[in-house]
N, C-alpha and C. Protein backbone atom coordinates (compact mmCIF):
# COMPACT_ATOMS: atom_id res chain seq x y z
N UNK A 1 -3.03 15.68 14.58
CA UNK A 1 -2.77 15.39 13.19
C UNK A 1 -3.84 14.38 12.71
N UNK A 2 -4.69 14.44 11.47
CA UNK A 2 -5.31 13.60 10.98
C UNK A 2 -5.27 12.26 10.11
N UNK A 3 -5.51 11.86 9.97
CA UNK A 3 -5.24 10.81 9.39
C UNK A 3 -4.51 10.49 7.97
N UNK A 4 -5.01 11.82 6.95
CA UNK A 4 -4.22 11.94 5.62
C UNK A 4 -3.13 12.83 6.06
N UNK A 5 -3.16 13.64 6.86
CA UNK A 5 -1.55 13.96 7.45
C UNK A 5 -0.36 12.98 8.25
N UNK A 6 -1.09 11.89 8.64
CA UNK A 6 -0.14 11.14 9.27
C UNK A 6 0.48 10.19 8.11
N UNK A 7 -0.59 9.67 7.15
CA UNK A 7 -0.09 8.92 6.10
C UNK A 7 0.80 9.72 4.99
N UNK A 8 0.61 10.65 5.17
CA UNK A 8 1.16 11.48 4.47
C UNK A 8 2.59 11.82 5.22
N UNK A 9 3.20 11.92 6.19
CA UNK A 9 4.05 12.24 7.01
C UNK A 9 5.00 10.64 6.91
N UNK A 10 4.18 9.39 6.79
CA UNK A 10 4.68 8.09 6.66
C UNK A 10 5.03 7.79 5.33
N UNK A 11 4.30 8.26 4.53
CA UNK A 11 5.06 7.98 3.03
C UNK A 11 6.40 8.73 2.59
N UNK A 12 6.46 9.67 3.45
CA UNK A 12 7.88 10.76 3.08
C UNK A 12 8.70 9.88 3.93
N UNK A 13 8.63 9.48 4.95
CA UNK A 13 9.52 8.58 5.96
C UNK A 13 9.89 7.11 5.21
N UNK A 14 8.92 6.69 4.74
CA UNK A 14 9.05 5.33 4.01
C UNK A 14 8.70 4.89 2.78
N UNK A 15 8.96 6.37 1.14
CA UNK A 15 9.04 5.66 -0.13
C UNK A 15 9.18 4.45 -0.32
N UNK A 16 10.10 3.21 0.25
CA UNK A 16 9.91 2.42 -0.21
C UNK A 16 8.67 1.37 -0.03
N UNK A 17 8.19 2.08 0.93
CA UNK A 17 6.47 0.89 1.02
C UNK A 17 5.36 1.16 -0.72
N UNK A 18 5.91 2.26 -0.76
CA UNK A 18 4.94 2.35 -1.78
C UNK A 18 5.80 2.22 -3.08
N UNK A 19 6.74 1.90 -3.24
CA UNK A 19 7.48 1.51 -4.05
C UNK A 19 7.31 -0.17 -4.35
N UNK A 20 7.18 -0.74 -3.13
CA UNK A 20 7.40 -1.98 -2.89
C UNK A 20 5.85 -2.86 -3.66
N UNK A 21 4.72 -1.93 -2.97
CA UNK A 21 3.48 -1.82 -3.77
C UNK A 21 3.22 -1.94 -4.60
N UNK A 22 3.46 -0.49 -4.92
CA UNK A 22 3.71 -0.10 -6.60
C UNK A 22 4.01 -1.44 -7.38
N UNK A 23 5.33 -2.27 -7.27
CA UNK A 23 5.76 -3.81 -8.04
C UNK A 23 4.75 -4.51 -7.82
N UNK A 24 4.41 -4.96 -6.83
CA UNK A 24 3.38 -6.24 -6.60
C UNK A 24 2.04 -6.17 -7.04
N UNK A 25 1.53 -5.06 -6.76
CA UNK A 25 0.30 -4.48 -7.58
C UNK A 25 0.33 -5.20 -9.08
N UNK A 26 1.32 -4.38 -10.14
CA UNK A 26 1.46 -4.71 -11.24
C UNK A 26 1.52 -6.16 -11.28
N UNK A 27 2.68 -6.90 -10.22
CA UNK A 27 2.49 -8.24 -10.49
C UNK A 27 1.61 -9.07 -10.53
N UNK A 28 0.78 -8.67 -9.36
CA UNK A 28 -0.79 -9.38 -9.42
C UNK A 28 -1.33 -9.28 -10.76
N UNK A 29 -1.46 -8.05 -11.75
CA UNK A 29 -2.24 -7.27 -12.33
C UNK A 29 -1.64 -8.42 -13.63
N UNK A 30 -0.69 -8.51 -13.45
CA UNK A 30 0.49 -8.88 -14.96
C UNK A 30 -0.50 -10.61 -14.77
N UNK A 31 -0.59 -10.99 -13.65
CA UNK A 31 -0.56 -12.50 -13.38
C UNK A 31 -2.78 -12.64 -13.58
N UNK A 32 -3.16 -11.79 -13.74
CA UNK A 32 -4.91 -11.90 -13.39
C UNK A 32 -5.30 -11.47 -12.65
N UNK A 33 -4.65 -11.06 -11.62
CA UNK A 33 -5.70 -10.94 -10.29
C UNK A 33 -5.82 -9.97 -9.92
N UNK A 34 -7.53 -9.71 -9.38
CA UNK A 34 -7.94 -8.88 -8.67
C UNK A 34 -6.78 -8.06 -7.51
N UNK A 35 -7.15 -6.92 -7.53
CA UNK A 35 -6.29 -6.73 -6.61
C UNK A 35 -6.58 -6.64 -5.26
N UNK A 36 -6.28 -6.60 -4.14
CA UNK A 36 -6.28 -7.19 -2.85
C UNK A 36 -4.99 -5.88 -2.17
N UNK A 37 -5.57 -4.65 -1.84
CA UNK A 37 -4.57 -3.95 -1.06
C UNK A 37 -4.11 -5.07 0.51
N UNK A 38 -5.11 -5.31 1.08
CA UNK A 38 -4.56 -6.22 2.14
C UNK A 38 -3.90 -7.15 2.28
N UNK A 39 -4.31 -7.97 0.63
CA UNK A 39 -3.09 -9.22 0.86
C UNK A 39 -1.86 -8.63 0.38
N UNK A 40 -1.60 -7.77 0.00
CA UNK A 40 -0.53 -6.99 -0.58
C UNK A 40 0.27 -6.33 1.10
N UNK A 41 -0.48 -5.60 1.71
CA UNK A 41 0.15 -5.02 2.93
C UNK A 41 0.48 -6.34 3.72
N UNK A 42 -0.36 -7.33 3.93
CA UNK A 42 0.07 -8.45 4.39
C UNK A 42 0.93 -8.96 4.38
N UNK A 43 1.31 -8.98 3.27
CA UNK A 43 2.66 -9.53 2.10
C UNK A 43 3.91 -9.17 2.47
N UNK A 44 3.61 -7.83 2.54
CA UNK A 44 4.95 -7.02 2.99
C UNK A 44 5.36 -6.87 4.26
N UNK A 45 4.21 -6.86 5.05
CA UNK A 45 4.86 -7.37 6.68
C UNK A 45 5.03 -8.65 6.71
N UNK A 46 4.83 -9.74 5.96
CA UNK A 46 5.49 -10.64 6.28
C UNK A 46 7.11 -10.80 5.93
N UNK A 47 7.32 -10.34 4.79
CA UNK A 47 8.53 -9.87 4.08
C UNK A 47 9.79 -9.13 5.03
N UNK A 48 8.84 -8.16 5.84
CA UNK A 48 9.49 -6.85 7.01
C UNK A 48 10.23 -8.29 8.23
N UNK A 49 8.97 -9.01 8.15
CA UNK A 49 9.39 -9.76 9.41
C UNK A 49 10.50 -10.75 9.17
N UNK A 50 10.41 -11.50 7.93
CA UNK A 50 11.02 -12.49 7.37
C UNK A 50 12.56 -11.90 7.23
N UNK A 51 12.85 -10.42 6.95
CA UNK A 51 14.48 -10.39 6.90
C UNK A 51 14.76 -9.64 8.74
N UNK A 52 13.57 -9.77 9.16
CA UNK A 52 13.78 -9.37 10.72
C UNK A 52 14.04 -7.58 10.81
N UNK A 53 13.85 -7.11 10.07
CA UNK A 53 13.55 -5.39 9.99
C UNK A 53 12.37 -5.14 10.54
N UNK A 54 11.74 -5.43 11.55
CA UNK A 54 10.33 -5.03 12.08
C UNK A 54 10.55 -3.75 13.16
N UNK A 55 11.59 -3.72 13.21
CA UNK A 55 12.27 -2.17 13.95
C UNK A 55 12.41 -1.19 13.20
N UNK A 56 12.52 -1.53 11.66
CA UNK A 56 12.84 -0.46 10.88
C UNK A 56 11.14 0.34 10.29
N UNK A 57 10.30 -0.84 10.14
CA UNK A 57 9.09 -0.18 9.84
C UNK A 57 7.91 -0.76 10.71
N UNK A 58 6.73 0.10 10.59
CA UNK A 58 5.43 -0.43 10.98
C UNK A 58 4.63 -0.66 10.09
N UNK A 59 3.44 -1.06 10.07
CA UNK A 59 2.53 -1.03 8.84
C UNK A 59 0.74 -1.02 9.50
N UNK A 60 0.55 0.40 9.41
CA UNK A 60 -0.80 0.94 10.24
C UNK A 60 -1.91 0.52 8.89
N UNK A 61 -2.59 -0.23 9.41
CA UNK A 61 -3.21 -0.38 8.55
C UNK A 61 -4.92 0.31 8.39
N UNK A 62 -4.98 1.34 8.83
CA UNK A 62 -5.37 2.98 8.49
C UNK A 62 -5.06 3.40 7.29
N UNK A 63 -3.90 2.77 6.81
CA UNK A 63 -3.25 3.54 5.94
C UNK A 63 -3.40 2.67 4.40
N UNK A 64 -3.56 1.63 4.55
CA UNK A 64 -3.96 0.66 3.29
C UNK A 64 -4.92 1.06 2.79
N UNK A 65 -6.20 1.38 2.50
CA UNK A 65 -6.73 2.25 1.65
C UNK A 65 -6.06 4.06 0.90
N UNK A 66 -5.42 3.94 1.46
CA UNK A 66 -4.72 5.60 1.33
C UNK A 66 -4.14 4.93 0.22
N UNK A 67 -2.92 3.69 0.14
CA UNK A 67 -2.27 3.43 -0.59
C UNK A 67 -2.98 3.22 -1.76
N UNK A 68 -4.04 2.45 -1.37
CA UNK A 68 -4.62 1.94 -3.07
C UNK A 68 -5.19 3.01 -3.43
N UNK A 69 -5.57 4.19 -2.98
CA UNK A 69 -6.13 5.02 -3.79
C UNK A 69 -4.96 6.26 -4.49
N UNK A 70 -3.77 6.00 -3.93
CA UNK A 70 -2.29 6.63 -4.08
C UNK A 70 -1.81 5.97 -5.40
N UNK A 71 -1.92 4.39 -5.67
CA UNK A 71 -1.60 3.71 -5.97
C UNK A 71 -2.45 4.19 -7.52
N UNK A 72 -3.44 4.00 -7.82
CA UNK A 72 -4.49 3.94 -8.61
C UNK A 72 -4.48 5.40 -9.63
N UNK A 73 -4.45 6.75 -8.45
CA UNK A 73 -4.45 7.59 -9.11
C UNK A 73 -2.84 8.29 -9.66
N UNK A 74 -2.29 7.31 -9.40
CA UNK A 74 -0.54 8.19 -9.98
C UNK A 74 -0.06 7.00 -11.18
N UNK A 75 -0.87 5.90 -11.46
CA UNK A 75 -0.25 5.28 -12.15
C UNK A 75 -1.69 4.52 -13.11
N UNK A 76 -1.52 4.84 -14.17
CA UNK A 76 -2.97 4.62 -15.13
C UNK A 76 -3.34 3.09 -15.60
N UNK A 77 -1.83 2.51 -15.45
CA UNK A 77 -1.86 0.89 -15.54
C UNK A 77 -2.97 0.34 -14.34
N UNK A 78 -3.41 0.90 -13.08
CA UNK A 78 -3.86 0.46 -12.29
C UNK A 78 -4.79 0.84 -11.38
N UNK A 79 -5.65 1.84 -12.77
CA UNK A 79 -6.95 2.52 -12.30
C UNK A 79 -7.59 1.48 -12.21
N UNK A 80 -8.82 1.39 -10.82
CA UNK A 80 -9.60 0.82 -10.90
C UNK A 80 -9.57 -0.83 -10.20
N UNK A 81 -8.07 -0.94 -10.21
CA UNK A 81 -7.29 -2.32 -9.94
C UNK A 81 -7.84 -2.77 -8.74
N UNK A 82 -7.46 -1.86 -7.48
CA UNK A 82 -8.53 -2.04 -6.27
C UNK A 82 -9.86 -1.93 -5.80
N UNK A 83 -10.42 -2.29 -5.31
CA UNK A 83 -11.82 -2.28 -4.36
C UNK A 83 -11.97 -0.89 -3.70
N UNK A 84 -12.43 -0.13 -3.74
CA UNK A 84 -12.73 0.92 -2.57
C UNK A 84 -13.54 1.44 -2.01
N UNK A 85 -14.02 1.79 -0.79
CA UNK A 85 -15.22 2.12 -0.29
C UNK A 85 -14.60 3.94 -0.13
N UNK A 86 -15.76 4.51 0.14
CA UNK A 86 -15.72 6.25 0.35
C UNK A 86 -14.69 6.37 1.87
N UNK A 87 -14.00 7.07 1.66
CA UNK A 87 -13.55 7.40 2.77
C UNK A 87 -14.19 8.31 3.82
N UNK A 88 -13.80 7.31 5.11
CA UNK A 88 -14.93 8.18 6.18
C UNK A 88 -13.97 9.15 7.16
N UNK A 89 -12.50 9.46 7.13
CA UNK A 89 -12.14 10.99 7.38
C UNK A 89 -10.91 11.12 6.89
């Protein structure tokens, strides 16, 4: 399985990561700031860890560019919001 199939196989398993995103994104966005997919995934495993659910999810971070470009193209408030380099597979 490749890599947009596995992230793809993880977002059906876990809507709410990109749900969770989805908010904070905007919040940054609402507040000034650049956006930062990493301090954002960061964010949220700390969050995962902090109510002690680290059994319930992982957070591959392979997959943090997938999001911001998931992120960007389904929601028009936040074209452009992230940094991105070309994807290499």
């Amino acid at each position: 399985m490749d890599i947009q199939a596995k992230f793809l196989a993880y977002h059906e398993e876990f809507p709410d990561v990109y749900d969770w995103l989805l908010a904070a994104a905007r919040h940054m966005k609402k507040k000034g700031e650049r956006g930062s997919i990493g301090r954002l995934w960061e964010s949220l495993r700390a969050l995962v860890r902090k109510e002690k659910r680290e059994n319930e999810f992982s957070f591959p971070n392979s997959f943090r560019s997938r999001y911001a470009r998931k992120l960007m193209a389904e929601n028009a408030d936040l074209v452009d919001f992230f940094e991105i380099r070309e994807l290499k597979s």
